[in-house]
C-alpha atoms as a PDB file:
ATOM      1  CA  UNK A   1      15.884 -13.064  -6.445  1.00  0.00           C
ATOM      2  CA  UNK A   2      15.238  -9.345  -7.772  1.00  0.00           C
ATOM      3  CA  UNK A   3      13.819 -10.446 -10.819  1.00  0.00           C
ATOM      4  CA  UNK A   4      11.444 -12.656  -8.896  1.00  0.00           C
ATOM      5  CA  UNK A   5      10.577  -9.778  -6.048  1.00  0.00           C
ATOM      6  CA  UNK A   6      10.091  -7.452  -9.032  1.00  0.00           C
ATOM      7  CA  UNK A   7       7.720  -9.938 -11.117  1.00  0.00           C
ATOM      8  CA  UNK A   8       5.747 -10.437  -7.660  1.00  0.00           C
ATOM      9  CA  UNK A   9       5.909  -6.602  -6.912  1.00  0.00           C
ATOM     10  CA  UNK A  10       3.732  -6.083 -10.549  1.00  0.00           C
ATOM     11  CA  UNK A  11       2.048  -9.336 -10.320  1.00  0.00           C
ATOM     12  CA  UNK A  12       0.822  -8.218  -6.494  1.00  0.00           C
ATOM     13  CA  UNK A  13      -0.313  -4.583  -7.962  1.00  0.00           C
ATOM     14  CA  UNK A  14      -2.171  -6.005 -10.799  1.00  0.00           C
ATOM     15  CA  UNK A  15      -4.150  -8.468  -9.141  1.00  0.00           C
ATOM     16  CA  UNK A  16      -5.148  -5.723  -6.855  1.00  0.00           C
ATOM     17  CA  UNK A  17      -6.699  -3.184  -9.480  1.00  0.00           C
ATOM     18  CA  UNK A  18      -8.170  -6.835 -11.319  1.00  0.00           C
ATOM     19  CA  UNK A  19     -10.020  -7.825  -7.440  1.00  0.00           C
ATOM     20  CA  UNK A  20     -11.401  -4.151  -6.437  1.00  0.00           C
ATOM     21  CA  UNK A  21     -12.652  -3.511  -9.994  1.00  0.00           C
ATOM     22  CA  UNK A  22     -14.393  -7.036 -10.046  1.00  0.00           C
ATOM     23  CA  UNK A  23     -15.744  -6.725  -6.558  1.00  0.00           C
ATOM     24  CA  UNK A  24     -16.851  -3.048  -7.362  1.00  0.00           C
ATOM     25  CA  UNK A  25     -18.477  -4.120 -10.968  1.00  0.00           C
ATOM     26  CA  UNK A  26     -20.184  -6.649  -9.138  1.00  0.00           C
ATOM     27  CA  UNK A  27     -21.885  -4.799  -6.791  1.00  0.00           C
ATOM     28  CA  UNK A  28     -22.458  -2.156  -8.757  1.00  0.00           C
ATOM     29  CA  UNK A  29     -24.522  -4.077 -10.834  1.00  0.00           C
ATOM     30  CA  UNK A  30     -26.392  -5.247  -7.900  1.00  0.00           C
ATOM     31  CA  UNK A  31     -26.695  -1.731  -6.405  1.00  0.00           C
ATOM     32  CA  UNK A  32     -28.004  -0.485  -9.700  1.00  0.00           C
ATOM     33  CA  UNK A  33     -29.114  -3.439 -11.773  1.00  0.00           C
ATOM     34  CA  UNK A  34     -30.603  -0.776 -14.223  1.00  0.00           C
ATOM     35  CA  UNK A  35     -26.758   0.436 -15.301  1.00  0.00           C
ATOM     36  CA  UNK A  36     -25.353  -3.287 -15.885  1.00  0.00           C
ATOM     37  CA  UNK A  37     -27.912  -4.237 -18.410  1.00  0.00           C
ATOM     38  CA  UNK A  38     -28.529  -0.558 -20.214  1.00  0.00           C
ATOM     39  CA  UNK A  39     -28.822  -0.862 -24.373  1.00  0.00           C
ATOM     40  CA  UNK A  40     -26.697   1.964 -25.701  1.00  0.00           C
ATOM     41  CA  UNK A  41     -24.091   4.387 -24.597  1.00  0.00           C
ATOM     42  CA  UNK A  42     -23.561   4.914 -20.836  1.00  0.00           C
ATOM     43  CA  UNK A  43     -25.487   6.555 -18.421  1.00  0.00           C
ATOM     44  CA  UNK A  44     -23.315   9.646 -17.064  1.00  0.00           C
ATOM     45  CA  UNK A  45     -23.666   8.479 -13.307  1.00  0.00           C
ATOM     46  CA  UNK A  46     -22.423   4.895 -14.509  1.00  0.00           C
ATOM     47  CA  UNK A  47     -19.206   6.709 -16.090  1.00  0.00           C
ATOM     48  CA  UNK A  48     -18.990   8.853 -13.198  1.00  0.00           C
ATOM     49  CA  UNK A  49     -18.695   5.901 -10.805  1.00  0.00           C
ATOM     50  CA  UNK A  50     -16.302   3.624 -13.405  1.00  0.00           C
ATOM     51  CA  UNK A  51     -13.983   6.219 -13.607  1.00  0.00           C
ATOM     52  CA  UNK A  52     -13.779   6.813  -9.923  1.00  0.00           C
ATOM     53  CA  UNK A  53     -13.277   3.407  -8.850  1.00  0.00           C
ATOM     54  CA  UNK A  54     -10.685   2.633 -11.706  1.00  0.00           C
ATOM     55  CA  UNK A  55      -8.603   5.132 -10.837  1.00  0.00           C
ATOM     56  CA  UNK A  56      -8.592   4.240  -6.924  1.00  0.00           C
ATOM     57  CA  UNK A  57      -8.159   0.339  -7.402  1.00  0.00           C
ATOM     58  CA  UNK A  58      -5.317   1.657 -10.321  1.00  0.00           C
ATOM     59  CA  UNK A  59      -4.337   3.846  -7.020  1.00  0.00           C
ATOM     60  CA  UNK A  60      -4.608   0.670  -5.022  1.00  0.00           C
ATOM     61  CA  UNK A  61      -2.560  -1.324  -7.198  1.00  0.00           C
ATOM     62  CA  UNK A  62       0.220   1.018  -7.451  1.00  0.00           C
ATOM     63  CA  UNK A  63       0.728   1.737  -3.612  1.00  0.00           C
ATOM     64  CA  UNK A  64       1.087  -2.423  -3.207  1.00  0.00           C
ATOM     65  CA  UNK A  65       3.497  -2.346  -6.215  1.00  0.00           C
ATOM     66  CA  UNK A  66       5.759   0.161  -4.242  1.00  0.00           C
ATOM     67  CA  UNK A  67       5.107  -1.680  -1.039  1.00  0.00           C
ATOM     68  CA  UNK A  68       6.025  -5.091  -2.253  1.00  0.00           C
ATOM     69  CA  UNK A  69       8.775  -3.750  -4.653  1.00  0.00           C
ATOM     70  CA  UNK A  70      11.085  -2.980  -1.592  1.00  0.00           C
ATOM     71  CA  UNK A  71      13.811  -1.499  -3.743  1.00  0.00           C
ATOM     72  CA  UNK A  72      13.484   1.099  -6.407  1.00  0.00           C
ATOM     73  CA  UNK A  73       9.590   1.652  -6.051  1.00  0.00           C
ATOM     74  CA  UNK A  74       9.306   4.081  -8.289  1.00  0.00           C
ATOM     75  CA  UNK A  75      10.244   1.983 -11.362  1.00  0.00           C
ATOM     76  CA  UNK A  76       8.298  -0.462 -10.221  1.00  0.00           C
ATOM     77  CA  UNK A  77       5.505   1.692 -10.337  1.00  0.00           C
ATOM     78  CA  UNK A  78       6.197   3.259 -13.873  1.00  0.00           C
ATOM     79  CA  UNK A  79       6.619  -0.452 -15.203  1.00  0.00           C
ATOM     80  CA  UNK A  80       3.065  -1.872 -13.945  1.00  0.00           C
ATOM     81  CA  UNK A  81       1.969   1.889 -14.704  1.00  0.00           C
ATOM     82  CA  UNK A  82       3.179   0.594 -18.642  1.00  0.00           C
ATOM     83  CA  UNK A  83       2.189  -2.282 -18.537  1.00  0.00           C
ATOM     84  CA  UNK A  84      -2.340  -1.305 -17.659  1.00  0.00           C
ATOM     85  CA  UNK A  85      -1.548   1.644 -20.170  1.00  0.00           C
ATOM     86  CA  UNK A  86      -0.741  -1.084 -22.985  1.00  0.00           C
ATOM     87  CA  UNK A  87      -3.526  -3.519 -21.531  1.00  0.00           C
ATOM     88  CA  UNK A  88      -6.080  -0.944 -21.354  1.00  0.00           C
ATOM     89  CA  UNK A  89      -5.391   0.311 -24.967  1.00  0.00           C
ATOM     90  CA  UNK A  90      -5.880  -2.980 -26.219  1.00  0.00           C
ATOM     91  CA  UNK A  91      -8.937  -3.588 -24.162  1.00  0.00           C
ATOM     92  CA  UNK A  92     -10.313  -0.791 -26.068  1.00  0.00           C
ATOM     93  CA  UNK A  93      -9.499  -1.521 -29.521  1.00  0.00           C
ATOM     94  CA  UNK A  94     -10.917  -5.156 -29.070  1.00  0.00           C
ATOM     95  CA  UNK A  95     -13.580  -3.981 -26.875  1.00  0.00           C
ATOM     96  CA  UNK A  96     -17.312  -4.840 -29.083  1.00  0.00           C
ATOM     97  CA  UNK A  97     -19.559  -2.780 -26.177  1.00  0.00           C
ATOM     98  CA  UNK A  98     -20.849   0.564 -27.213  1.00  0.00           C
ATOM     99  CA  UNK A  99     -18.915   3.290 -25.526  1.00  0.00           C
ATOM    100  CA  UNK A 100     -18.320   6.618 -26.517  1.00  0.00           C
ATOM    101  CA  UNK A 101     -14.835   7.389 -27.765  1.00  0.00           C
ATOM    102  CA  UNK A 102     -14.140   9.734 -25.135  1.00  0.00           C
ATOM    103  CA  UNK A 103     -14.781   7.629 -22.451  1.00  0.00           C
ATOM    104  CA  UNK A 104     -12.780   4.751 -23.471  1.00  0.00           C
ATOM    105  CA  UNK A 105     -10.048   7.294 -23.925  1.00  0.00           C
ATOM    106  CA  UNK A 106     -10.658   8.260 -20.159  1.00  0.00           C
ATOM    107  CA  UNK A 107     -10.363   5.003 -19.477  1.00  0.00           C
ATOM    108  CA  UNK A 108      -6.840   4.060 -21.155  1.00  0.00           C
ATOM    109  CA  UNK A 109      -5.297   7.319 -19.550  1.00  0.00           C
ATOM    110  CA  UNK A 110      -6.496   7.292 -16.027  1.00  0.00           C
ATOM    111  CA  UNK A 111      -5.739   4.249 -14.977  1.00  0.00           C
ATOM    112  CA  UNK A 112      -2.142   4.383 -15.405  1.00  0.00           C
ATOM    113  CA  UNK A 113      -2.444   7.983 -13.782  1.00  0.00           C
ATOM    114  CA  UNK A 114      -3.793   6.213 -10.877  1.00  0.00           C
ATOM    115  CA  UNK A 115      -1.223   3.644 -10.597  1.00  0.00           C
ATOM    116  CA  UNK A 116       1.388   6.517 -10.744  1.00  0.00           C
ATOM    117  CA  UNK A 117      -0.712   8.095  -8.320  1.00  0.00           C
ATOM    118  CA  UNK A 118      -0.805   5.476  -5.822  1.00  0.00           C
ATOM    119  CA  UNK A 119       3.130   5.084  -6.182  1.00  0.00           C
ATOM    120  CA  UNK A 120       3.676   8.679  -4.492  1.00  0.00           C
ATOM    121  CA  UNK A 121       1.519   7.644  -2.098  1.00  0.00           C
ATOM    122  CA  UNK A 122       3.291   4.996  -0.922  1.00  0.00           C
ATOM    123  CA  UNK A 123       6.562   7.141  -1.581  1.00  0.00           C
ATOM    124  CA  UNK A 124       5.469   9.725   0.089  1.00  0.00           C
ATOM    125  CA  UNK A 125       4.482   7.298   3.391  1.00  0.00           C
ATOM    126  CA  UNK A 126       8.201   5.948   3.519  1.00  0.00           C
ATOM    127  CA  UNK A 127       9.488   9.861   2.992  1.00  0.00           C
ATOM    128  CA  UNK A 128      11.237   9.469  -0.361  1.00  0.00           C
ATOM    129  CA  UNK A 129       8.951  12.208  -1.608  1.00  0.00           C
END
């Protein structure tokens, strides 16, 4: 049962960040059509805006880790915080879109800031922290 509750703690917090930054892509392209088709590097509002909204649905997706993981949150946390650092480092290698190096980089380090980030959140709500 605590393997299960921990798979569904990570599997809960991960399908979080994967629906807000879907739903968020989406209608960012429809917000700003002009972004989602763009030729060449990014614009610096459309890197401004990706790296906002990864890091709160990484956020997101760490608080519902916590909150689902019951016992010993914080591990929880630092495994699906692990596990988007290793998924978002291979996103990047086999990524073919034209990004600047520095971005990607961004990228692979602040989403698994914002999971951690959204684990102290929900530590700090039950008063651990």
């Amino acid at each position: 049962m605590v393997i299960l509750q921990a798979f569904l703690a990570l599997l809960a917090g991960f399908v979080t960040m994967a629906v807000v930054v879907m739903v968020v892509t989406m209608l960012l392209a429809r917000v700003t059509p002009s972004w989602a088709g763009a030729a060449g590097p990014p614009q610096p509002g459309y890197i401004f805006v990706t790296l906002g909204y990864s890091f709160l649905a990484a956020a997101g997706g760490g608080y519902v880790t916590a909150w689902v993981a019951g016992a010993h949150p914080l591990e929880h946390v630092l495994a699906l915080g692990i596990v988007v650092l290793l998924l978002s480092a291979l996103s990047t290698m086999l990524s073919k879109i034209e990004q600047p190096t520095w971005y990607q980089l961004a990228l692979v380090a602040i989403m698994p800031l914002g999971v951690l980030a959204g684990g102290l959140v929900r530590l700090r709500v039950l008063g651990i922290l």
